[in-house]
Protein backbone atom coordinates (compact mmCIF):
# COMPACT_ATOMS: atom_id res chain seq x y z
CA UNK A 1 104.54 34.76 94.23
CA UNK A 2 107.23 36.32 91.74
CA UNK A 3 109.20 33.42 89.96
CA UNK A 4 112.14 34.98 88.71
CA UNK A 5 114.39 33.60 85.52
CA UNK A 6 117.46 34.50 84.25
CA UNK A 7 118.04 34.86 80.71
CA UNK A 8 121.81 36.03 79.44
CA UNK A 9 121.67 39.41 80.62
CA UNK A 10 118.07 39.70 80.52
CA UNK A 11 115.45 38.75 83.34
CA UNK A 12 111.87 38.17 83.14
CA UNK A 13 109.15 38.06 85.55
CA UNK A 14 106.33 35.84 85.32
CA UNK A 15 103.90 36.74 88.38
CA UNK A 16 101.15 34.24 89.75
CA UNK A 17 97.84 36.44 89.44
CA UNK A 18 97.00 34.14 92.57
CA UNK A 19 98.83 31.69 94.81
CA UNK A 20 98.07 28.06 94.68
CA UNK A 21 94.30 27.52 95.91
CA UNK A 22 92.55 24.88 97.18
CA UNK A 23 89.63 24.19 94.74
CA UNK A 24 87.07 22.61 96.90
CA UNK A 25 87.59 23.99 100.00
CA UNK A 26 87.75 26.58 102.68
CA UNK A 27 85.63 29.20 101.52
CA UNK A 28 86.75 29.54 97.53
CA UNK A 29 85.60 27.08 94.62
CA UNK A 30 86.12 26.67 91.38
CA UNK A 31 84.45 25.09 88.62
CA UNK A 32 86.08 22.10 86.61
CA UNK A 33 85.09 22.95 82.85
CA UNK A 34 84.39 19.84 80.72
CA UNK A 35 88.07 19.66 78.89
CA UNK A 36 90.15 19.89 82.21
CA UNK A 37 87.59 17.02 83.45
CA UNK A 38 87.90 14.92 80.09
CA UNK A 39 91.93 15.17 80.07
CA UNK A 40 92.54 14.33 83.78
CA UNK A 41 89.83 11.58 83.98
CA UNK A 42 91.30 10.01 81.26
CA UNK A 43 95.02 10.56 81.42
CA UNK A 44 95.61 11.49 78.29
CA UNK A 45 99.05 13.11 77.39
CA UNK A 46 98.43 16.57 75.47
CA UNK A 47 101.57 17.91 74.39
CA UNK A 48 100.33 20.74 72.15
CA UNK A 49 101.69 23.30 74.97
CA UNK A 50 105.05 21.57 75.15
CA UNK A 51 106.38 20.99 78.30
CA UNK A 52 108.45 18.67 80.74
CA UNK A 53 107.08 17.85 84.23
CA UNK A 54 109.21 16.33 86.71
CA UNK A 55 107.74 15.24 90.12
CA UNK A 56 109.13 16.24 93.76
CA UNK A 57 109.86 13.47 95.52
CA UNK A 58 108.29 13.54 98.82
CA UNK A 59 110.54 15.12 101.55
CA UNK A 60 109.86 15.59 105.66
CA UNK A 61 110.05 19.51 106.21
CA UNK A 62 110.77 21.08 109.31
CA UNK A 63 106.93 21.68 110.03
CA UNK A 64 106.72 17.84 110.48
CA UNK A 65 104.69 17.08 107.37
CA UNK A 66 105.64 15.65 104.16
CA UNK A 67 106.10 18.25 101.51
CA UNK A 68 106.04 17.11 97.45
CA UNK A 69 105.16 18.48 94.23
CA UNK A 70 106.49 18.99 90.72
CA UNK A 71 108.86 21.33 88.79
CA UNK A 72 107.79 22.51 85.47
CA UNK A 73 110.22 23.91 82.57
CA UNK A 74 108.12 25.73 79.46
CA UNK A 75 110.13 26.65 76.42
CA UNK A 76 109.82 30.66 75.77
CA UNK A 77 109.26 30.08 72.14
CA UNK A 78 105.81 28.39 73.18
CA UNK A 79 105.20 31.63 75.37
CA UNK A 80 106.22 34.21 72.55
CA UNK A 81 103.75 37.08 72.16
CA UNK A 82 101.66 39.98 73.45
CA UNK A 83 101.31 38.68 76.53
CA UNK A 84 99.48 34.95 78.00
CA UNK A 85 98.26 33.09 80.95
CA UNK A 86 99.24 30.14 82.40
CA UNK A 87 96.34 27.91 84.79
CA UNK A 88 97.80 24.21 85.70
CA UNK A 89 95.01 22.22 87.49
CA UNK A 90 95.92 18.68 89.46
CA UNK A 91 94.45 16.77 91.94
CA UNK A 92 95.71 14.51 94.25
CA UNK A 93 93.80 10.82 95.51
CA UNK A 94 94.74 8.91 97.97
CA UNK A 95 95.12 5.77 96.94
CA UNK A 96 92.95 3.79 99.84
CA UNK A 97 90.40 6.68 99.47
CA UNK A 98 89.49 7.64 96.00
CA UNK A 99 86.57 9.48 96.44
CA UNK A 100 88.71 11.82 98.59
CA UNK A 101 90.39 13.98 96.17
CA UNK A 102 91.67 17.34 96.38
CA UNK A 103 91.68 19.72 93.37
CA UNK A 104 94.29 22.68 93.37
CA UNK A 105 94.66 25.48 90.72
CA UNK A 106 97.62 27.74 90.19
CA UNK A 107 97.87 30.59 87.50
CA UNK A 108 100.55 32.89 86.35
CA UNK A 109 100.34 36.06 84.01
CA UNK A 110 102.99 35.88 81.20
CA UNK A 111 104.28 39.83 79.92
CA UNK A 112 105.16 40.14 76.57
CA UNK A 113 107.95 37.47 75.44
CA UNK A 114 109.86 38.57 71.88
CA UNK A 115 109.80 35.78 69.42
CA UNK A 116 113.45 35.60 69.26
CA UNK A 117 113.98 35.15 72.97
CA UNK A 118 115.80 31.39 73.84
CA UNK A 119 115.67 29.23 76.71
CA UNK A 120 113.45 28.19 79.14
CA UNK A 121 111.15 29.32 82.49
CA UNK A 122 111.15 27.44 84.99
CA UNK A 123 107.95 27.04 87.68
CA UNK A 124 107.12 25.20 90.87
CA UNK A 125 103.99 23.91 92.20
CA UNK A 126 103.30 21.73 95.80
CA UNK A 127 101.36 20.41 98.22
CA UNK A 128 101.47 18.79 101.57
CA UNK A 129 101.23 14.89 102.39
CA UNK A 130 100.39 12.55 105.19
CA UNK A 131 102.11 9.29 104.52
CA UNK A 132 100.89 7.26 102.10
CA UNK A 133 100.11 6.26 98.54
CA UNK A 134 98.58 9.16 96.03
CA UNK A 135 98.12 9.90 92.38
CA UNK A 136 98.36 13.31 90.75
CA UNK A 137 96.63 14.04 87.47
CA UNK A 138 98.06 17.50 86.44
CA UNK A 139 97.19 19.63 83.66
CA UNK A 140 98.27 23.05 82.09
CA UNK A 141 96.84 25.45 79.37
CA UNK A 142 97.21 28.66 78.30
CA UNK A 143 94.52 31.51 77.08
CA UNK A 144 94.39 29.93 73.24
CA UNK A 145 93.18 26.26 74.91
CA UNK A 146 96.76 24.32 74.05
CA UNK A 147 97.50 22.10 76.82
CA UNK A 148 100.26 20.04 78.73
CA UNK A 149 99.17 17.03 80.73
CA UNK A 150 100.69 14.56 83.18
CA UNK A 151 99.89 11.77 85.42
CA UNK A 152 101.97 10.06 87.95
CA UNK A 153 101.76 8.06 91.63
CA UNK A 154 103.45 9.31 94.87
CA UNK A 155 104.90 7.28 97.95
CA UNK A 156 105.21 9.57 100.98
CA UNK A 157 106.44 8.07 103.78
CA UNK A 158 109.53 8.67 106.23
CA UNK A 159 112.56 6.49 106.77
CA UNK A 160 114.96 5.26 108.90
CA UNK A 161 115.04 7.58 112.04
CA UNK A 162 112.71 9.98 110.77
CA UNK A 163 110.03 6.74 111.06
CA UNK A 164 110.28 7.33 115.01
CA UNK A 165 108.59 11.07 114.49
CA UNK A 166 105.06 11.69 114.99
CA UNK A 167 104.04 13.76 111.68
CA UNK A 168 101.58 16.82 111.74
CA UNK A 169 98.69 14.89 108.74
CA UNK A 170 97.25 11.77 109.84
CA UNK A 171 98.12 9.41 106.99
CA UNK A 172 95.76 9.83 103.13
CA UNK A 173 96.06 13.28 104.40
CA UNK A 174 96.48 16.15 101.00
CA UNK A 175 97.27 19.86 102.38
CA UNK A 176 98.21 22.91 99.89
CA UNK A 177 101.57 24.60 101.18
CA UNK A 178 101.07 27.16 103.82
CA UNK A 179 100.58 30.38 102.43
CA UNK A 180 102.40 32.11 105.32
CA UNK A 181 105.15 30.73 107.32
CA UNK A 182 104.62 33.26 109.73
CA UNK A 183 101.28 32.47 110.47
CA UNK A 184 99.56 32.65 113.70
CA UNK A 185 99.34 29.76 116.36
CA UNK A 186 96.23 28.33 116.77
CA UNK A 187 95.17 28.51 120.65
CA UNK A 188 96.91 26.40 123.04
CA UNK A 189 95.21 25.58 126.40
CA UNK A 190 97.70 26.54 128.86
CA UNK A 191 97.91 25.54 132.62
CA UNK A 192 95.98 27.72 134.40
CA UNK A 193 97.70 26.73 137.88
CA UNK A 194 101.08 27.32 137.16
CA UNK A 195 101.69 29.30 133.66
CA UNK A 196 105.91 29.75 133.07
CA UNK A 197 107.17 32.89 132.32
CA UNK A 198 109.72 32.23 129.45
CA UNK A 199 111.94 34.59 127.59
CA UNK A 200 112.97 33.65 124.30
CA UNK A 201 116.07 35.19 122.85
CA UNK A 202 116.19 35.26 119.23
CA UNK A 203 119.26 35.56 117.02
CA UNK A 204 117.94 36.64 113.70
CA UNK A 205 121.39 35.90 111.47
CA UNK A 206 122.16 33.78 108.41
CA UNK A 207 125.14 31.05 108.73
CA UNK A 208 126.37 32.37 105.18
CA UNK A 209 128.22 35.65 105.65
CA UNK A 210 126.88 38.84 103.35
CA UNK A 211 123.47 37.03 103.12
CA UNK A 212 120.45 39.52 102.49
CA UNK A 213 118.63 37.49 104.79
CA UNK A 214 117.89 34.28 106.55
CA UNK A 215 117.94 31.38 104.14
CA UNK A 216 114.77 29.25 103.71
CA UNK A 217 115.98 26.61 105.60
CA UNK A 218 117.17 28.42 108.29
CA UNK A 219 113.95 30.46 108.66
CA UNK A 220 112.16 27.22 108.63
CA UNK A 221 114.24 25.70 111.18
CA UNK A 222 114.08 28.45 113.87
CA UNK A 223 109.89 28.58 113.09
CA UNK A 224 109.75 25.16 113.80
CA UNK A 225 111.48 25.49 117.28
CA UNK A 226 109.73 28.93 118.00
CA UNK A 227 106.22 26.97 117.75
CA UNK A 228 107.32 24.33 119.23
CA UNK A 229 108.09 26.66 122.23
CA UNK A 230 104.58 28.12 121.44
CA UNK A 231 102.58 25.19 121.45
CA UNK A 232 104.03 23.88 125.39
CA UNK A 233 100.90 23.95 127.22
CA UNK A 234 102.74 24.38 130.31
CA UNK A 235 104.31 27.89 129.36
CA UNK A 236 101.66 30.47 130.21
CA UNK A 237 103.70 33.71 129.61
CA UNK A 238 106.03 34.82 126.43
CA UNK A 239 108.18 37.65 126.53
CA UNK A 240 110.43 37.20 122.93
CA UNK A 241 113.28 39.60 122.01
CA UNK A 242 114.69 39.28 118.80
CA UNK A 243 118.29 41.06 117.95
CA UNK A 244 121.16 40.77 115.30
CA UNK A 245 124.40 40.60 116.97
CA UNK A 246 126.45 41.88 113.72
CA UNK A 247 124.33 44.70 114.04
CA UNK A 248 124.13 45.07 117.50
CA UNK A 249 120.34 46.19 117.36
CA UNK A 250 116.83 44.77 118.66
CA UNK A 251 114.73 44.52 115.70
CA UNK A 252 111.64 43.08 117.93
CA UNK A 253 110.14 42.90 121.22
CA UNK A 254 107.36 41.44 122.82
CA UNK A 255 106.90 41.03 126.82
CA UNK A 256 104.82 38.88 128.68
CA UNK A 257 101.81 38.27 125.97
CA UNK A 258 100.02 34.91 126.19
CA UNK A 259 100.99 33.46 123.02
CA UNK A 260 104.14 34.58 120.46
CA UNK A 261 102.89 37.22 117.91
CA UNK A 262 104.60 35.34 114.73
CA UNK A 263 102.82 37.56 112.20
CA UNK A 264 104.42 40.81 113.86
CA UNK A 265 107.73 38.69 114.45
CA UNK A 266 107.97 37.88 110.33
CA UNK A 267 107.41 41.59 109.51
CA UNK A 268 110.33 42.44 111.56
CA UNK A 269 112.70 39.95 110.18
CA UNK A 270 111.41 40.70 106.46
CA UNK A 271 112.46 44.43 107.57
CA UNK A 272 116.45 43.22 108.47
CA UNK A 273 118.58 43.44 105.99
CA UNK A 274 121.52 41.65 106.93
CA UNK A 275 123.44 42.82 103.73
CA UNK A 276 123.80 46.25 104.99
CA UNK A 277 126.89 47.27 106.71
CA UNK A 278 126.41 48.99 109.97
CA UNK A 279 129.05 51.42 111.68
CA UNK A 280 128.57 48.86 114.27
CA UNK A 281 130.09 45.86 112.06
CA UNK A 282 133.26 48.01 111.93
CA UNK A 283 134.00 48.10 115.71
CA UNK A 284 136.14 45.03 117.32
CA UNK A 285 134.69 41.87 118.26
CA UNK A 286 134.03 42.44 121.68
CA UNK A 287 131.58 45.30 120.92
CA UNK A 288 128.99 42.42 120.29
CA UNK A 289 130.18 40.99 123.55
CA UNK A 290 129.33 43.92 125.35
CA UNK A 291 126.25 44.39 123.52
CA UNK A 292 124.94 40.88 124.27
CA UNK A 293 126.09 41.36 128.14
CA UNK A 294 123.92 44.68 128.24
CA UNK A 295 120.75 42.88 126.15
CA UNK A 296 120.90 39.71 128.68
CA UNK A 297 121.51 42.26 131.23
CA UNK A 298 118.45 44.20 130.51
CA UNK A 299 116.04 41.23 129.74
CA UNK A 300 116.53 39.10 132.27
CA UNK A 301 116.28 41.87 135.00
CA UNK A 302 112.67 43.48 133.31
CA UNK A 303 111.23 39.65 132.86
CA UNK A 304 112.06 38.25 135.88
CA UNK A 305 111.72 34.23 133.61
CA UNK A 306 111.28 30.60 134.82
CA UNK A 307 112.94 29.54 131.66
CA UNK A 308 115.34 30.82 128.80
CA UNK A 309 115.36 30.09 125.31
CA UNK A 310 118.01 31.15 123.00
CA UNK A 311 117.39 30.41 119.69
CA UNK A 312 119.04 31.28 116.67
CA UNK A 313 121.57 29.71 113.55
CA UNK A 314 124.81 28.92 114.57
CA UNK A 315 127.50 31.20 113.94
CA UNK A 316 130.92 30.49 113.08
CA UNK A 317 132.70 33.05 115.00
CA UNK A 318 133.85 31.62 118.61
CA UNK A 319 134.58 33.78 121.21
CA UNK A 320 135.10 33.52 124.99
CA UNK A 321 132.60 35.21 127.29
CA UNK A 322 133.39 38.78 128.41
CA UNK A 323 133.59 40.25 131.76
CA UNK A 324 130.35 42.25 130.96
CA UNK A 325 128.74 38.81 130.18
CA UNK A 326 130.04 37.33 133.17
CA UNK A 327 128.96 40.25 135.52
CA UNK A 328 125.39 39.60 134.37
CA UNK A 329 125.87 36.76 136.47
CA UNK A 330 124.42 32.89 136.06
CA UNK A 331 120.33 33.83 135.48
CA UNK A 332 117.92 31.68 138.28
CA UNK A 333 116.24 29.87 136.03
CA UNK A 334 117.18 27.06 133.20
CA UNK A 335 118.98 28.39 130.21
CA UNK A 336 118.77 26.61 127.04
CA UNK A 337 120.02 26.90 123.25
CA UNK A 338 118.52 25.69 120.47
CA UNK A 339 120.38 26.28 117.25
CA UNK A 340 120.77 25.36 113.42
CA UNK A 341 123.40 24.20 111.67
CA UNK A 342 122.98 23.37 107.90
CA UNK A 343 126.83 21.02 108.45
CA UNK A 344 127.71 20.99 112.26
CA UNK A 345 130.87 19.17 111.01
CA UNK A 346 132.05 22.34 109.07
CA UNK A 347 131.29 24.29 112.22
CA UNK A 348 132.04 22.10 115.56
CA UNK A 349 132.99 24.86 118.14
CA UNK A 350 130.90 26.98 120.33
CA UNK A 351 129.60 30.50 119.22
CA UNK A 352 129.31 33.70 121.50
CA UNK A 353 125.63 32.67 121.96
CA UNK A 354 126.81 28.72 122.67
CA UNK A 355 129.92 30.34 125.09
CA UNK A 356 127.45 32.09 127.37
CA UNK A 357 125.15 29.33 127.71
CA UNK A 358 128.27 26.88 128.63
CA UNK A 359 129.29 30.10 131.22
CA UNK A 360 125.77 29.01 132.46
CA UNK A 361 125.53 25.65 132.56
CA UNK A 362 122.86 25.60 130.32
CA UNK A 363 121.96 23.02 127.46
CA UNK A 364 122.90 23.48 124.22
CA UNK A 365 121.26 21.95 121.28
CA UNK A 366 122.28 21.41 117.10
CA UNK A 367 119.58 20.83 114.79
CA UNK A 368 120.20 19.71 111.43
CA UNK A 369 117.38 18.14 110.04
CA UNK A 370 113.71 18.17 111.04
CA UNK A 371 113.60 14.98 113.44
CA UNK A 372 116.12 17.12 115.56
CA UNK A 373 113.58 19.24 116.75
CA UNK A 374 111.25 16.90 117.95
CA UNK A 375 114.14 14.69 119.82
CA UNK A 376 115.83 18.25 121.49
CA UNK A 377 112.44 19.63 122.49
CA UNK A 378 111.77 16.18 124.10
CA UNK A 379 115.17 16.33 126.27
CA UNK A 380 114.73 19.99 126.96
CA UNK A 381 110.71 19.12 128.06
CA UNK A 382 112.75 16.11 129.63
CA UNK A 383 115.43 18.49 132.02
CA UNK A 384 112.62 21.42 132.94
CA UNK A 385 110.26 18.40 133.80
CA UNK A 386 113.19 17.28 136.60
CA UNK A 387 113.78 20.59 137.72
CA UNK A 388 112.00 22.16 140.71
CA UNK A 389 112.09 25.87 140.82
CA UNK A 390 110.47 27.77 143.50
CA UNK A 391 107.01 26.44 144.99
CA UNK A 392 106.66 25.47 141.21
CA UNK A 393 106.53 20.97 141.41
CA UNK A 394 108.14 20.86 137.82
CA UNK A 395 108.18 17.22 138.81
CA UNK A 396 104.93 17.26 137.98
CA UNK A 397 104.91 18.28 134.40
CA UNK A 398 104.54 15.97 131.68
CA UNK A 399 105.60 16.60 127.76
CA UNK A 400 101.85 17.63 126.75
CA UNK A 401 103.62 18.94 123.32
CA UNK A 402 102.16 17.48 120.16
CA UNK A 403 105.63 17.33 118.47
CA UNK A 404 106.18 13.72 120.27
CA UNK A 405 107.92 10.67 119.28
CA UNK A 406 106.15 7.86 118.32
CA UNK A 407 105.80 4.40 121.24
């Protein structure tokens, strides 16, 4: 992890020399020296390394789970010097389980800093809640023993509509942040009688135009569909295409695997750089028409699905579908769209992606915030579940998802 601050014209790097670890568990321990014991059993405030620590108030993410945390701000006058290290230690304790706590340690290396330099850097640590009530104990220091310490008590819990969604930690649950968003599934037991062939069509774009890259919310948000289309017990085969249509290129293909390669999905989209201007961009409009019509074209005839997703952010462009879109003709199977929209007000009409899929028939779906997900995956498990399709009873099918909302 790089954390990256701004200083007039100059910028300085402080680097983690390792990401936030779980102290006692999973395979990599560490040992609590007397002081850090002594200051966080005690709760005793050491300001001899000044600094201000200001806690993250607990917030649902799109992974279902309740992510929190605190934001730290060190003068660079305290960090002025050859060179130092940072190591903040906390723990977290459920309140109705105090002899469940979980330790975390984070470090960072600290380059040279002149003694002249003003201002402050600015750091971020987190962890992962079921609901509940906690308290953090939190500590920093740095290589000559000064420290910073801070204590205070965390409420996680969801409100108003979100209280209807089943979240991923059972409650007094503490979880560091996932390393990896792009982290495999684990296994899913699938239906052996019938297994669904689904193609997923995924529109790797960013809502904000010139954008290097998907923003974090928008990557989260088309994850959390993706495995939620990854964890459906009732889909046995994935065949997942993912394309820009600025660019008019395929940056990723998988066919007919048994479970969705995220890993080798995230390499792809790190490798898209959305910034770049392609001779493609240049052409008219209906160049990405055609280019969709050909891709659609193409996929649908080589995968032969029961069921397609299209999933992607919502663009602002609208256009209407082209003949080469409309010569692909309506695909036999159900056709669905999943997309995000940071403000579907800004944004109300149909994209090319949202066009086709009314050409279609299909269902199209806006999520905005992490509860849609779970209620849009629930109507789409809802429509497949009262189709029939072949000699396949879809009748029969039940949601069997683990993204469910709560009786």
């Amino acid at each position: 992890m790089t954390l990256r601050v701004l200083l007039s014209f100059a910028v300085l790097f402080l680097t983690a020399a390792r990401g936030q670890v779980l102290m006692d568990g999973s395979g990599e321990s560490f040992a609590l020296v007397p002081t850090d014991a002594a200051i966080l059993e005690s709760h005793e405030q050491r300001t001899d390394l000044p600094c201000s620590v200001k806690p993250v108030s607990p917030q649902l993410g799109f992974d279902l789970a309740l992510h929190s945390g605190y934001d730290l701000t060190v003068p660079f006058r305290e960090l002025a010097g050859n060179g130092n290290g940072l190591v903040a230690i906390f723990r977290v304790t459920p309140k109705d389980h105090p002899d469940k706590a979980v330790y975390f340690s984070q470090k960072w290396m600290v380059p040279p800093v002149a003694e002249d330099v003003k201002g402050t850097v600015d750091l971020h640590g987190g962890f992962v809640l079921g609901e509940g009530k906690y308290q953090v104990e939190w500590l920093m220091r740095d290589r000559v023993e000064r420290f910073c310490s801070a204590h205070w008590f965390v409420s996680a819990d969801t409100r108003g509509k979100d209280r209807q969604i089943e979240l991923r930690l059972p409650p007094g649950t503490v979880a560091p942040e996932p390393p990896e968003p792009y982290g495999m599934e684990p296994p899913v037991k699938r239906d052996a009688l019938h297994p669904l062939n689904v193609l997923v069509l995924l529109h790797v774009a960013s809502q904000i135009s010139g954008a290097a890259g998907m923003r974090t919310a928008e990557a989260e948000a088309l994850l959390s569909i993706l495995r939620s289309i990854a964890r459906e017990p009732h889909f046995g085969r994935y065949s997942i295409t993912a394309f820009n249509l600025e660019h008019q290129e395929t940056v990723f293909r998988r066919e007919k695997s048994p479970q969705i390669d995220f890993p080798a999905l995230g390499e792809a989209i790190k490798q898209l750089q959305l910034a770049t201007i392609h001779v493609q961009q240049l052409q008219p409009n209906d160049s990405r028409m055609r280019f969709l019509g050909e891709l659609l074209a193409e996929e649908i005839a080589r995968i032969r699905p029961d069921i397609l997703f299209f999933v992607g952010p919502k663009t602002s462009a609208e256009f209407a579908p082209h003949e080469g879109i409309k010569s692909v003709g309506e695909p036999p199977c159900p056709v669905f769209y999943l997309n995000y929209s940071a403000d579907p007000a800004t944004n109300p009409w149909r994209d090319l992606i949202g066009s086709v899929v009314k050409l279609w028939k299909g269902s199209e779906y806006t999520i905005t915030k992490p509860r849609d997900v779970v209620l849009s995956w629930n109507d789409v498990m809802d429509r497949i579940s009262n189709r029939e399709r072949g000699p396949i009873a879809l009748l029969e099918m039940h949601r069997a998802n683990d993204l469910v909302v709560k009786k």
